[in-house]
PDB file of N, CA and C in Angstrom:
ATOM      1  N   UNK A   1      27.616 -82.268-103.633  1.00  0.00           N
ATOM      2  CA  UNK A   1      28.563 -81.413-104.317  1.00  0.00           C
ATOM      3  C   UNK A   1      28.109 -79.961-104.352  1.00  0.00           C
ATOM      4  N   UNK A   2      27.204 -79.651-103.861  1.00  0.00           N
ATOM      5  CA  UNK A   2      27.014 -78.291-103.501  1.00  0.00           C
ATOM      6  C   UNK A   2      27.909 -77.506-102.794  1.00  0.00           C
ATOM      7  N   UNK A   3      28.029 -76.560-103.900  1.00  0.00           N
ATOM      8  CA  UNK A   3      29.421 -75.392-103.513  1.00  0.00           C
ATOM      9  C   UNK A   3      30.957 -75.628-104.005  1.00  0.00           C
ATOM     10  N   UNK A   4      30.665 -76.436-104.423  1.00  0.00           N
ATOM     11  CA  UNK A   4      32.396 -77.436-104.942  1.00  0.00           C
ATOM     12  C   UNK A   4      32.536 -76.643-105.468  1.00  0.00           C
ATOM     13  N   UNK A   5      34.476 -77.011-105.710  1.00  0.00           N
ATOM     14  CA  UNK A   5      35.141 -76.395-106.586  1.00  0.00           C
ATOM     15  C   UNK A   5      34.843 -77.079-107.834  1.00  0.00           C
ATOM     16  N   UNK A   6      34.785 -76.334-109.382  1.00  0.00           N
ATOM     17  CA  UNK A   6      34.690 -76.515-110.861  1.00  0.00           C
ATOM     18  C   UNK A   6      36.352 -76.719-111.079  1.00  0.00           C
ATOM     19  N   UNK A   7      37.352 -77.055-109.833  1.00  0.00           N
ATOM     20  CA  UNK A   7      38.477 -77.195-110.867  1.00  0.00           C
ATOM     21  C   UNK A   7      39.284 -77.513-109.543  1.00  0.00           C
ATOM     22  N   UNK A   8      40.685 -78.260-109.672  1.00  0.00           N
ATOM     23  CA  UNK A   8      41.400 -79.011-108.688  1.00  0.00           C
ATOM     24  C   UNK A   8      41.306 -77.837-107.427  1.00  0.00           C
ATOM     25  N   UNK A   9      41.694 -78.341-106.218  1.00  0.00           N
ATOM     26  CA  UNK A   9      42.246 -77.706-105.331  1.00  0.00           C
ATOM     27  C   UNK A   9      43.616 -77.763-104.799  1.00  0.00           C
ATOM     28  N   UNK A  10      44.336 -76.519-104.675  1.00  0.00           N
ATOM     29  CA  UNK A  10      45.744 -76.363-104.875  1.00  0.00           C
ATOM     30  C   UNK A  10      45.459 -76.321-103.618  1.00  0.00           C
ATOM     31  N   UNK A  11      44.745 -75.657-101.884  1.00  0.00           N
ATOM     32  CA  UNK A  11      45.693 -75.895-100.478  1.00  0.00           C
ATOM     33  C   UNK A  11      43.862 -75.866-100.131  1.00  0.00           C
ATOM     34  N   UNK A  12      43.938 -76.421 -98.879  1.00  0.00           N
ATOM     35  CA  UNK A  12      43.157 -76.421 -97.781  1.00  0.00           C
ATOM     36  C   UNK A  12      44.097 -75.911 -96.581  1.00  0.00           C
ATOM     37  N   UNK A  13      42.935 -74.995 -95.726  1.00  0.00           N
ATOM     38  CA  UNK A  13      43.632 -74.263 -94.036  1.00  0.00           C
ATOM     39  C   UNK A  13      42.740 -74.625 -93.349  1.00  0.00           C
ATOM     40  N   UNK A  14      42.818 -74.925 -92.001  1.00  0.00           N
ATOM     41  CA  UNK A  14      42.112 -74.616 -91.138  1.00  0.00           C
ATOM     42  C   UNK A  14      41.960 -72.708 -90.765  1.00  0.00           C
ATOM     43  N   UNK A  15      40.961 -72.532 -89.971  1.00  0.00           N
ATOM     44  CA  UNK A  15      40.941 -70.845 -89.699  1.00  0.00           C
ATOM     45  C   UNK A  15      40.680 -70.266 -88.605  1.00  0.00           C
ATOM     46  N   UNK A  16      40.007 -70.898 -88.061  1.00  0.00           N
ATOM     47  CA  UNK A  16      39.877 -70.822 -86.593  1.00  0.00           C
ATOM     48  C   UNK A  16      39.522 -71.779 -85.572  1.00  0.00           C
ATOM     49  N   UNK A  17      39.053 -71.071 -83.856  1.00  0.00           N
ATOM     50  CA  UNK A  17      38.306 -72.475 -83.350  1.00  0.00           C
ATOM     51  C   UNK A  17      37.151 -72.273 -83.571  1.00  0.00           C
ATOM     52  N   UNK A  18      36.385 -71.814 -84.556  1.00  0.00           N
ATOM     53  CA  UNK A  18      35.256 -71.465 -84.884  1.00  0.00           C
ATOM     54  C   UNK A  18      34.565 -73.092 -86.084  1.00  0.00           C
ATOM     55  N   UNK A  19      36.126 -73.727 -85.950  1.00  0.00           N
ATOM     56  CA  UNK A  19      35.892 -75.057 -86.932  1.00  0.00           C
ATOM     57  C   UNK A  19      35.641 -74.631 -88.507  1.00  0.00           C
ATOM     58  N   UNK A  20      36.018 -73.577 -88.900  1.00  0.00           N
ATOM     59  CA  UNK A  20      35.770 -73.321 -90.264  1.00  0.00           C
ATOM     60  C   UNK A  20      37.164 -73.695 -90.906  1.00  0.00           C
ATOM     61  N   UNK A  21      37.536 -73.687 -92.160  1.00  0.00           N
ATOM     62  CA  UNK A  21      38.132 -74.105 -92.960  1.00  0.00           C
ATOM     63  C   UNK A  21      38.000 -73.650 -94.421  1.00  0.00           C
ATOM     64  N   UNK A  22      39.118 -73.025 -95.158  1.00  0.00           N
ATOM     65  CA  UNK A  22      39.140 -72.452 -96.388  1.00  0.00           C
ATOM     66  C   UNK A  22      39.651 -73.488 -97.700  1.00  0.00           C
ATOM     67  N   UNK A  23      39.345 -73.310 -98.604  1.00  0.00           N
ATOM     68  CA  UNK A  23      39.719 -74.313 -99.993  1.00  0.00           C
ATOM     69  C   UNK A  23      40.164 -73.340-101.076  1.00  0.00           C
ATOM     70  N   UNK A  24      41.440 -73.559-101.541  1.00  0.00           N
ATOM     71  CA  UNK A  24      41.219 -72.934-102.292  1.00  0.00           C
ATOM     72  C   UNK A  24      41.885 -73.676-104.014  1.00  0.00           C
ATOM     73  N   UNK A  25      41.302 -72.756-105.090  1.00  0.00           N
ATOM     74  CA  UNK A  25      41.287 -73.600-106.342  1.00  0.00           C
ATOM     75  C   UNK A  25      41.547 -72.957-107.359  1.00  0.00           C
ATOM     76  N   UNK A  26      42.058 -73.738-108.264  1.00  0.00           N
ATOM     77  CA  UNK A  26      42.495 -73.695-109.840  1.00  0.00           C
ATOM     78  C   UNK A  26      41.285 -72.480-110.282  1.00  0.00           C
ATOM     79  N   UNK A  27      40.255 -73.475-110.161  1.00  0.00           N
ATOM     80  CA  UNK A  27      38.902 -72.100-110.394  1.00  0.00           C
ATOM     81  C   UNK A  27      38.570 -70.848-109.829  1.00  0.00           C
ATOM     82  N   UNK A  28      39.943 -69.997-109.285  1.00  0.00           N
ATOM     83  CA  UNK A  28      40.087 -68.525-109.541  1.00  0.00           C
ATOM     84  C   UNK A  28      39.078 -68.744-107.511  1.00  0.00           C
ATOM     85  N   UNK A  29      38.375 -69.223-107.047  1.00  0.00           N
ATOM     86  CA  UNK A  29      38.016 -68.947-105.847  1.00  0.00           C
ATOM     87  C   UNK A  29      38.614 -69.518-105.003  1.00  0.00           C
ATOM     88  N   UNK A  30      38.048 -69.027-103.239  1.00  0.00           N
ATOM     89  CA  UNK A  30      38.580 -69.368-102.470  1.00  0.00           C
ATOM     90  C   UNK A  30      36.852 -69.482-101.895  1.00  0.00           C
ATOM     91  N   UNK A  31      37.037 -70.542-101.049  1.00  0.00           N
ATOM     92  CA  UNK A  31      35.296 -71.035-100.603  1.00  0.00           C
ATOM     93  C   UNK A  31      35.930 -71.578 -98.495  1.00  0.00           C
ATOM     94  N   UNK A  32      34.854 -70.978 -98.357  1.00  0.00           N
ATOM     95  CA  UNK A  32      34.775 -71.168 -96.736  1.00  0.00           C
ATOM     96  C   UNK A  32      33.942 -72.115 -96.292  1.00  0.00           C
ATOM     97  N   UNK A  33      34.288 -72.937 -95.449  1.00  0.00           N
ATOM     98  CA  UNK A  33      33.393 -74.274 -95.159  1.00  0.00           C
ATOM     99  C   UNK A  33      33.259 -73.950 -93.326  1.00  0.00           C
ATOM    100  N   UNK A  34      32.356 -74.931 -93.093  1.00  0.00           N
ATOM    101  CA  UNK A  34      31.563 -74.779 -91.440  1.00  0.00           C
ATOM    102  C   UNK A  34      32.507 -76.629 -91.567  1.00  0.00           C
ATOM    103  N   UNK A  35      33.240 -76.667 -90.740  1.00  0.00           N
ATOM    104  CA  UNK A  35      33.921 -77.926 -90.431  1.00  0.00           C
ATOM    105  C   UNK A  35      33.105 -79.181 -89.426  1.00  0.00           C
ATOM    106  N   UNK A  36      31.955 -78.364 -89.372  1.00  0.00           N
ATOM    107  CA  UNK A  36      31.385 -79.073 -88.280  1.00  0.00           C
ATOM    108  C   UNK A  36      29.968 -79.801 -89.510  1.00  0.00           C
ATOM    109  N   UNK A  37      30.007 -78.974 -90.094  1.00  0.00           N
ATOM    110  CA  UNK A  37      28.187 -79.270 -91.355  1.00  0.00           C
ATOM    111  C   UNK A  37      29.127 -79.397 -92.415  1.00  0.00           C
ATOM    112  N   UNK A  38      30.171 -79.065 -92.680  1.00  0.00           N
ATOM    113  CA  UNK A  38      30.526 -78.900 -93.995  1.00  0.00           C
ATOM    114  C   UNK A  38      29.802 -78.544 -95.159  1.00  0.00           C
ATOM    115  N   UNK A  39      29.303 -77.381 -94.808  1.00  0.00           N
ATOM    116  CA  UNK A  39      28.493 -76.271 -95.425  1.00  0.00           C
ATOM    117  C   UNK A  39      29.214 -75.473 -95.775  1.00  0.00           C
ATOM    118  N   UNK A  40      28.753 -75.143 -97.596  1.00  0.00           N
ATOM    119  CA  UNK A  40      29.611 -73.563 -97.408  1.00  0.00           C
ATOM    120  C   UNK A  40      29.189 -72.025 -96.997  1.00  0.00           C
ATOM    121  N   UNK A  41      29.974 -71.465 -96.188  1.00  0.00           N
ATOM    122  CA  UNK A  41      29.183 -70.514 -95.728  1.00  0.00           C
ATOM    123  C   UNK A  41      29.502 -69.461 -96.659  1.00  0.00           C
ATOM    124  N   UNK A  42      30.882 -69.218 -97.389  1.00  0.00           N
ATOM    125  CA  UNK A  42      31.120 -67.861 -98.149  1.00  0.00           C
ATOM    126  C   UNK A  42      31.625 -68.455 -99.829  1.00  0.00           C
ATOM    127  N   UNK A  43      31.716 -68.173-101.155  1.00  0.00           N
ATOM    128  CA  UNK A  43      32.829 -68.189-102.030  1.00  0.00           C
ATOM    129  C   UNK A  43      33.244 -66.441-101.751  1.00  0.00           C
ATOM    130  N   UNK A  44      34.806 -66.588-101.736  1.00  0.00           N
ATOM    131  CA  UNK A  44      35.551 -65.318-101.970  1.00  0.00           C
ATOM    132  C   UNK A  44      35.880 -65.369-103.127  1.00  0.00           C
ATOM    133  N   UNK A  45      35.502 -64.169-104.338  1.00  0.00           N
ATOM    134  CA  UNK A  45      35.613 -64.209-105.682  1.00  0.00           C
ATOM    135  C   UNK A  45      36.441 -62.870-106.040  1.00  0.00           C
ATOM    136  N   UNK A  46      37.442 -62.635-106.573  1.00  0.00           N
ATOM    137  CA  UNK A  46      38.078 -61.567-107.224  1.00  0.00           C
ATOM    138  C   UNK A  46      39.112 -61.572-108.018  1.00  0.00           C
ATOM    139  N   UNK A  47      40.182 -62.984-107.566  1.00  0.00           N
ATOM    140  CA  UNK A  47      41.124 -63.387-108.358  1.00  0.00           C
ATOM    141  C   UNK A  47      40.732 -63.925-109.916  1.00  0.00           C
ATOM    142  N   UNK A  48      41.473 -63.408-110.751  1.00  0.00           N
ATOM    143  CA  UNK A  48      41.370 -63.803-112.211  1.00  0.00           C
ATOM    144  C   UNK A  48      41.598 -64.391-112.563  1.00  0.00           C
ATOM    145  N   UNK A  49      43.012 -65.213-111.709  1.00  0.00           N
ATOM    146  CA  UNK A  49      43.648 -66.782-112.039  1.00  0.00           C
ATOM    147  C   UNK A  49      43.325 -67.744-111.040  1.00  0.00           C
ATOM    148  N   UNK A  50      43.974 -68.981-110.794  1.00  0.00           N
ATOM    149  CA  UNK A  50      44.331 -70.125-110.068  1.00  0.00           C
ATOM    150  C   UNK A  50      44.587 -69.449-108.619  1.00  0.00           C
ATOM    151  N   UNK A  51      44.168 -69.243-107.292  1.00  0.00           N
ATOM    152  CA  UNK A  51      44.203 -69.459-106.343  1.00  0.00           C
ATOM    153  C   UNK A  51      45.227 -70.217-105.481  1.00  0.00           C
ATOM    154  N   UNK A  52      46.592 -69.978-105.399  1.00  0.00           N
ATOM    155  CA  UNK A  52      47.481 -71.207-104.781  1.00  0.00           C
ATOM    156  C   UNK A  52      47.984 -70.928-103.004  1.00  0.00           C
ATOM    157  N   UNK A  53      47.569 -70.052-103.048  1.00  0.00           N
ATOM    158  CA  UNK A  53      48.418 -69.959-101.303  1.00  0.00           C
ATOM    159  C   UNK A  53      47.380 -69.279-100.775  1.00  0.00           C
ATOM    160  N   UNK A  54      46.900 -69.769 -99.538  1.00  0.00           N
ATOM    161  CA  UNK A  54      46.159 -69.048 -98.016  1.00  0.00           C
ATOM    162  C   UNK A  54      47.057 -68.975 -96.651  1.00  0.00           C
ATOM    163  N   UNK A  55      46.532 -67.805 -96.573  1.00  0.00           N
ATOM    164  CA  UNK A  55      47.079 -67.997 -94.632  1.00  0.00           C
ATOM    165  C   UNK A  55      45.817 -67.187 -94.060  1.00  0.00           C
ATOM    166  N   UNK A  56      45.796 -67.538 -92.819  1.00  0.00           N
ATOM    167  CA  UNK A  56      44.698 -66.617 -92.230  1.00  0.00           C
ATOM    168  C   UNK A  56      45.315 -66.424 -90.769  1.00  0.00           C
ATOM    169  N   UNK A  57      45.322 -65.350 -90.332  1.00  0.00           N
ATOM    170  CA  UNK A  57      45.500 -64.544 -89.073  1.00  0.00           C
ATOM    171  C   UNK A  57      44.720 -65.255 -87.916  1.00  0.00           C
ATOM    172  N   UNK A  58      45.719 -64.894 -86.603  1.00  0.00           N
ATOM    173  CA  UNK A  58      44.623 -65.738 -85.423  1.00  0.00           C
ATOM    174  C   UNK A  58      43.601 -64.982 -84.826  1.00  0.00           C
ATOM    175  N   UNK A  59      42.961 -64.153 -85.603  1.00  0.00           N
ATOM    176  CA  UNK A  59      41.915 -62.959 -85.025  1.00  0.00           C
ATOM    177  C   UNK A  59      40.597 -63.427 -85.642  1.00  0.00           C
ATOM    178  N   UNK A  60      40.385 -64.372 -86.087  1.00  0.00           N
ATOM    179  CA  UNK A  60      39.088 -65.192 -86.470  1.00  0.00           C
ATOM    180  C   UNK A  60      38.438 -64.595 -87.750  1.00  0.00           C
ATOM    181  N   UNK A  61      39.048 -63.781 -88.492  1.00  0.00           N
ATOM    182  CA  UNK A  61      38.426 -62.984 -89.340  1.00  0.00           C
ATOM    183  C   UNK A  61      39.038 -63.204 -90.729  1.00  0.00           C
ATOM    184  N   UNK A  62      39.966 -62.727 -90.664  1.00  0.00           N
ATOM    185  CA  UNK A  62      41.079 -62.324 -91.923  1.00  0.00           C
ATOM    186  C   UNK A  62      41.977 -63.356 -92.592  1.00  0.00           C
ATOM    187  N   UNK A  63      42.069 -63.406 -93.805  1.00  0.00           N
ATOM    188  CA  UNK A  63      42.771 -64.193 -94.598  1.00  0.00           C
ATOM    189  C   UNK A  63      43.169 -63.696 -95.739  1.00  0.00           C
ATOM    190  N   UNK A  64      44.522 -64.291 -95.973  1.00  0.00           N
ATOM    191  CA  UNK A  64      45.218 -63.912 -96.968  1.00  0.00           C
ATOM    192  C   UNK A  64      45.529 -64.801 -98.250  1.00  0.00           C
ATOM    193  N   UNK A  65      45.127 -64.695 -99.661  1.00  0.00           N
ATOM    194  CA  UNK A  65      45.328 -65.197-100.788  1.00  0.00           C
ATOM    195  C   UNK A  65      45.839 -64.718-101.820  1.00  0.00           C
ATOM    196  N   UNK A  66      47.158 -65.858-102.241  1.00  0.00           N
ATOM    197  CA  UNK A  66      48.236 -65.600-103.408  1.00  0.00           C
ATOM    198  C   UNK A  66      47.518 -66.286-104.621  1.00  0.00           C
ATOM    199  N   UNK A  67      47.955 -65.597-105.966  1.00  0.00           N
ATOM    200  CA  UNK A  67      47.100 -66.212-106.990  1.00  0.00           C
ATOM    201  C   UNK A  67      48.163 -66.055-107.905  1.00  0.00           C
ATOM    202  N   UNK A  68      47.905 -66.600-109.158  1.00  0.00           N
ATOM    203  CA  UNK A  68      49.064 -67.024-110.157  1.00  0.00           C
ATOM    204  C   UNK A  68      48.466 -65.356-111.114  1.00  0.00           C
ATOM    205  N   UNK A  69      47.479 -64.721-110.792  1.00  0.00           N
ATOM    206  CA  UNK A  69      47.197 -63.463-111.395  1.00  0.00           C
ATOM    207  C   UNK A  69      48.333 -62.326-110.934  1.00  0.00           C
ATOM    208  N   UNK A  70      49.656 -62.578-109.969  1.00  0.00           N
ATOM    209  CA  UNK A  70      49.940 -61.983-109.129  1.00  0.00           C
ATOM    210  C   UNK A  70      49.449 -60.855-108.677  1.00  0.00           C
ATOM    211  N   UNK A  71      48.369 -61.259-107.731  1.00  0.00           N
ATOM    212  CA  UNK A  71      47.602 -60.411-106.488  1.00  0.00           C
ATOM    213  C   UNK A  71      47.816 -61.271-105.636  1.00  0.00           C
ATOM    214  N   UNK A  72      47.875 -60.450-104.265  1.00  0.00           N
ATOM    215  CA  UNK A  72      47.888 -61.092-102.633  1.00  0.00           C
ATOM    216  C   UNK A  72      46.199 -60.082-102.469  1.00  0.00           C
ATOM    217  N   UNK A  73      45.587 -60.670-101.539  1.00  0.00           N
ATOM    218  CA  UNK A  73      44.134 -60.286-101.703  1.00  0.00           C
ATOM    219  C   UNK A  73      43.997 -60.666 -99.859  1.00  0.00           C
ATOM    220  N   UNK A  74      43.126 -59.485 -99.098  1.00  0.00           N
ATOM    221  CA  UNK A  74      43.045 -59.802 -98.010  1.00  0.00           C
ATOM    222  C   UNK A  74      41.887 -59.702 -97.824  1.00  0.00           C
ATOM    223  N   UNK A  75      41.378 -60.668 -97.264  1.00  0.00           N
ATOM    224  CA  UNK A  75      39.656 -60.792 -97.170  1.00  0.00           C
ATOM    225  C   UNK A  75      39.489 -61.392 -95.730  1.00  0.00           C
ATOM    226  N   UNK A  76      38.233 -60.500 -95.010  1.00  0.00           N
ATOM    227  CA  UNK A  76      37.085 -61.007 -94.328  1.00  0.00           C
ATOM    228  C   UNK A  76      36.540 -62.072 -94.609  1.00  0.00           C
ATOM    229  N   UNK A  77      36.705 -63.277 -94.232  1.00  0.00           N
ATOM    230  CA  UNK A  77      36.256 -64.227 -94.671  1.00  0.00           C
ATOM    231  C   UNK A  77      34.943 -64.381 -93.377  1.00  0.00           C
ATOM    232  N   UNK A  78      34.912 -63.995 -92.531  1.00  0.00           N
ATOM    233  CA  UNK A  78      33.534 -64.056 -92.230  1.00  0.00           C
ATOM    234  C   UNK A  78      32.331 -63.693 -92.333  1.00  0.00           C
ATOM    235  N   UNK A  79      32.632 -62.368 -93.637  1.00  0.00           N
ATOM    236  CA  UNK A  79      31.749 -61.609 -93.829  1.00  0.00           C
ATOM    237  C   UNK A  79      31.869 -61.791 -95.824  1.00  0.00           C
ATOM    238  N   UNK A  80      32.766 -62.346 -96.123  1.00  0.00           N
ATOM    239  CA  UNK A  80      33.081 -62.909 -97.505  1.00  0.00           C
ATOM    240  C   UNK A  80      33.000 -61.588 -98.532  1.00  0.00           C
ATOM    241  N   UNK A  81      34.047 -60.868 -97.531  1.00  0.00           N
ATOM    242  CA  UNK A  81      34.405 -59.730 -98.612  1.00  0.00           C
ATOM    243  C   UNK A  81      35.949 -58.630 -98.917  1.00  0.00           C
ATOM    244  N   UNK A  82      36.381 -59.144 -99.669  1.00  0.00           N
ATOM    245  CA  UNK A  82      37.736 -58.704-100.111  1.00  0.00           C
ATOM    246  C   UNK A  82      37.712 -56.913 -99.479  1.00  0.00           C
ATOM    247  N   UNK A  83      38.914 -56.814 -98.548  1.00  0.00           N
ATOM    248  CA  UNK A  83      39.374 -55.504 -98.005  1.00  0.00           C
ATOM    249  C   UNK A  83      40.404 -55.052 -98.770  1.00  0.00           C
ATOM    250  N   UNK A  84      41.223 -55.478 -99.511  1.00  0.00           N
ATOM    251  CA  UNK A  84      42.665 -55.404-100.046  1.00  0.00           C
ATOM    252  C   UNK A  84      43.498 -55.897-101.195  1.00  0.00           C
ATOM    253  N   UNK A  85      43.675 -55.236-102.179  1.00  0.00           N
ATOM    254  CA  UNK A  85      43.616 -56.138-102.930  1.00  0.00           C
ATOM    255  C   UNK A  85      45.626 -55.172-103.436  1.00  0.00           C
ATOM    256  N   UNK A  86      46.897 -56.013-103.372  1.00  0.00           N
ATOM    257  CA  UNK A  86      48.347 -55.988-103.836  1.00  0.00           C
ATOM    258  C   UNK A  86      48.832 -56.576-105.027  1.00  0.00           C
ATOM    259  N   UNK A  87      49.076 -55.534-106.217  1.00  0.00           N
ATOM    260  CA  UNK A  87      49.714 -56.595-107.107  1.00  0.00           C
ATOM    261  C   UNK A  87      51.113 -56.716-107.110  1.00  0.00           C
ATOM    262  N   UNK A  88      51.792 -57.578-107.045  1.00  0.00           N
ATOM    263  CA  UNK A  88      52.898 -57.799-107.037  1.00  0.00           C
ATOM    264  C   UNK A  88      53.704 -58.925-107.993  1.00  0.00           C
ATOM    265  N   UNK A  89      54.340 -58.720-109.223  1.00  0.00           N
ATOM    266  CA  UNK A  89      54.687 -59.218-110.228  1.00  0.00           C
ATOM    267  C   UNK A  89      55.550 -60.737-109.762  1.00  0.00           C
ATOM    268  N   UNK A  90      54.808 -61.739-109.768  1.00  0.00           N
ATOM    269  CA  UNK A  90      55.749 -62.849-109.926  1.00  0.00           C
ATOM    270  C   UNK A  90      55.448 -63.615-108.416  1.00  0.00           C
ATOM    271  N   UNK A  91      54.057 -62.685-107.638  1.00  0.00           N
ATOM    272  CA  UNK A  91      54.230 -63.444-106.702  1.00  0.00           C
ATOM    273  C   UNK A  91      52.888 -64.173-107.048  1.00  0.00           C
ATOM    274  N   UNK A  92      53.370 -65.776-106.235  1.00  0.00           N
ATOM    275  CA  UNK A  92      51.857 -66.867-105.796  1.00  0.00           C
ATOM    276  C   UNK A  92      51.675 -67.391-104.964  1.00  0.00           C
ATOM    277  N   UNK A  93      52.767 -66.893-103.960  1.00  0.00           N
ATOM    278  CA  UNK A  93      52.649 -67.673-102.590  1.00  0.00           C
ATOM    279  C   UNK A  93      52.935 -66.622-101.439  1.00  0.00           C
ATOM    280  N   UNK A  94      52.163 -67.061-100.513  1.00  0.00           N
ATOM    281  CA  UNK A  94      52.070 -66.226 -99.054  1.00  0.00           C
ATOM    282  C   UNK A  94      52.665 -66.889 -97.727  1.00  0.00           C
ATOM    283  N   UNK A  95      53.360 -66.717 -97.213  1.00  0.00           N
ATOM    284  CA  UNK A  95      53.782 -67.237 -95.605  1.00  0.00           C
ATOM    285  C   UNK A  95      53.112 -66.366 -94.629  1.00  0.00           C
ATOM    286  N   UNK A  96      53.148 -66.956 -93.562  1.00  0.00           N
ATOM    287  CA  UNK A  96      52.626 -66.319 -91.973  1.00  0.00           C
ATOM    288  C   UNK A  96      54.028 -66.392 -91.315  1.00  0.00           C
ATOM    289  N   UNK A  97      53.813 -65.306 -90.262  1.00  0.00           N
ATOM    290  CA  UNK A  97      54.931 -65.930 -88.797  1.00  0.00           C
ATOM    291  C   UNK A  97      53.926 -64.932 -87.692  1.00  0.00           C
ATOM    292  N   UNK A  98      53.816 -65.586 -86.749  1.00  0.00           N
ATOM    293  CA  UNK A  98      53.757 -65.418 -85.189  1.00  0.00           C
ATOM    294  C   UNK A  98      53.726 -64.002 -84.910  1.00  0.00           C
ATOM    295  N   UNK A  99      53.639 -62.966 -85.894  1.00  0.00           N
ATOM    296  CA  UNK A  99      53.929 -61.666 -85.294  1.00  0.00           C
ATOM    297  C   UNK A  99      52.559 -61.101 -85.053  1.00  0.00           C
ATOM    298  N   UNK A 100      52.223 -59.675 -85.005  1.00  0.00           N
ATOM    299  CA  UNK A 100      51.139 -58.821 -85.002  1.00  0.00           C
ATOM    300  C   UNK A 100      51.047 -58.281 -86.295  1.00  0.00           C
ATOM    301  N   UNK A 101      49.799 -57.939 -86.529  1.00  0.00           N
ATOM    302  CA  UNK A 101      49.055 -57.676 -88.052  1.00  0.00           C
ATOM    303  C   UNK A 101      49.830 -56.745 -88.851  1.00  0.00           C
ATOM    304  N   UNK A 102      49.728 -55.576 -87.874  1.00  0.00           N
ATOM    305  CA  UNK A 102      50.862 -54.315 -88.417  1.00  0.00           C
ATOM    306  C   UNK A 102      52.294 -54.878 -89.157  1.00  0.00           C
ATOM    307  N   UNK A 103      52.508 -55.639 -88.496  1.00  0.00           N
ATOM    308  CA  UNK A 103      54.299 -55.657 -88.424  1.00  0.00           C
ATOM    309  C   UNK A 103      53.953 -56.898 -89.653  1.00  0.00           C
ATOM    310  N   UNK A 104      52.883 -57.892 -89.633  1.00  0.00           N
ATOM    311  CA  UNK A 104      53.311 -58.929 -90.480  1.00  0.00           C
ATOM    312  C   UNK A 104      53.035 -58.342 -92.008  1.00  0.00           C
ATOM    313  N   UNK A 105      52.090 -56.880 -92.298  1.00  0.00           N
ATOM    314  CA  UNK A 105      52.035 -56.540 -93.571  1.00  0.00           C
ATOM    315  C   UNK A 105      53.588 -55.692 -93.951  1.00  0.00           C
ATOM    316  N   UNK A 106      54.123 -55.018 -93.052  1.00  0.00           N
ATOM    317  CA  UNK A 106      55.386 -54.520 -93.010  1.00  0.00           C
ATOM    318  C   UNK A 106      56.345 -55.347 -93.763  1.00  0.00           C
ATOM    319  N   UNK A 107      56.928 -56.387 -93.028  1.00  0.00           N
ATOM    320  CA  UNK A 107      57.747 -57.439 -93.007  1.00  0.00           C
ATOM    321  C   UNK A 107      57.480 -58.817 -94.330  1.00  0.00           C
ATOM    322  N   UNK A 108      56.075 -58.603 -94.457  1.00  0.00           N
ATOM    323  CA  UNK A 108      55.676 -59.667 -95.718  1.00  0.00           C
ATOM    324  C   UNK A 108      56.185 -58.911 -96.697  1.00  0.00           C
ATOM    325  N   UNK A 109      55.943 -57.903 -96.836  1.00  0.00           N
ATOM    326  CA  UNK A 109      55.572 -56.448 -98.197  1.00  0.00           C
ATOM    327  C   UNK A 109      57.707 -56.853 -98.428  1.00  0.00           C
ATOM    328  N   UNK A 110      57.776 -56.487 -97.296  1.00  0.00           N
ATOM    329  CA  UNK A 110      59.294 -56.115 -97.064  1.00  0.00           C
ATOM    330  C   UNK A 110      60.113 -57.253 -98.037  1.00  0.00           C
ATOM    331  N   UNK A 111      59.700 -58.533 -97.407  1.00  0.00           N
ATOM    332  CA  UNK A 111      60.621 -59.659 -97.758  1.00  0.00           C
ATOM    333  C   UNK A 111      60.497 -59.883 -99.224  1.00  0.00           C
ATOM    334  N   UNK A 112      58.949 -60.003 -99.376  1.00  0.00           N
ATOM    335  CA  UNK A 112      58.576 -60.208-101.055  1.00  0.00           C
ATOM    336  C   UNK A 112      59.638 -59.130-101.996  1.00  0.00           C
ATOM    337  N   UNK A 113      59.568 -58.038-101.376  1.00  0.00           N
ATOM    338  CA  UNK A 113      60.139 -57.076-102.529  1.00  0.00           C
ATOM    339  C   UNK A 113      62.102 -57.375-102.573  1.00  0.00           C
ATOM    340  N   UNK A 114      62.246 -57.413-101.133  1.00  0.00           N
ATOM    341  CA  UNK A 114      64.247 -58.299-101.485  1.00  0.00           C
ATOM    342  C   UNK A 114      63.544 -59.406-102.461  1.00  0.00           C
ATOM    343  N   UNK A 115      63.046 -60.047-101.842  1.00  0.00           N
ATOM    344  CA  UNK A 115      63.279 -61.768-103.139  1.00  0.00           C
ATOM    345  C   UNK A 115      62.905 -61.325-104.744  1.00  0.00           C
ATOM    346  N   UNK A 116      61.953 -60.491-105.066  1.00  0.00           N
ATOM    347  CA  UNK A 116      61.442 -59.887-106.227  1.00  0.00           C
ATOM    348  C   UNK A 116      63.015 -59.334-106.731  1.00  0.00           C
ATOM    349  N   UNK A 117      63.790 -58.537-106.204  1.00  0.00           N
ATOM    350  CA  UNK A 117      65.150 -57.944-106.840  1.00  0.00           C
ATOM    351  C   UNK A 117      66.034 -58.832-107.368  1.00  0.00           C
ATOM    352  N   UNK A 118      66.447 -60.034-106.566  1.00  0.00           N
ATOM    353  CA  UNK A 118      67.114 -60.826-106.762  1.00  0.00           C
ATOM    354  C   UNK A 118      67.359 -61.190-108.187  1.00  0.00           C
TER     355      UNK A 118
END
């Protein structure tokens, strides 16, 4: 049990072909595992609440986490250190699509804020 989460886990991702894999939990972190040792290699710590949504980009690096604190938080997870940190009232969940990095912070930012008006 070294490295566990202290509290349920709301999603597991895969992250790359690097075989790593993210967890994330009730207990405010998000923790990076070696899929091959199932070792942890990082905890990502900054969220204040529950941890409920990941996505991570196909560039082997970057990942994105929704929290019930509403922050979206973008972190280096290979280097296990938060680049970005969005608050946005009411959000806890994150989607991906198929696009390029530029366009998917554009278009995420974009969509969240129509559904936020509603």
């Amino acid at each position: 049990r070294c490295g566990a989460h202290e509290s349920f886990i709301w999603t597991i991702i895969c992250l790359d072909s690097q075989n790593n894999f993210a967890s994330a939990s009730q207990d405010k972190t998000i923790k990076i595992w070696s899929n091959s040792t199932l070792n942890l290699k990082h905890d990502l710590i900054g969220h204040e609440k529950a941890v409920k949504a990941l996505v991570s980009f196909n560039d082997g690096e970057r990942l994105i986490s929704a929290s019930i604190d509403e922050t979206i938080r973008l972190w280096n997870y290979q280097k296990g250190e938060c680049l970005y940190v969005v608050q946005i009232p009411g959000i806890q969940t994150v989607s991906y699509t198929h696009l390029t990095l530029p366009t998917i912070y554009s278009v995420q930012i974009s969509v969240v804020a129509v559904s936020l008006k509603k």
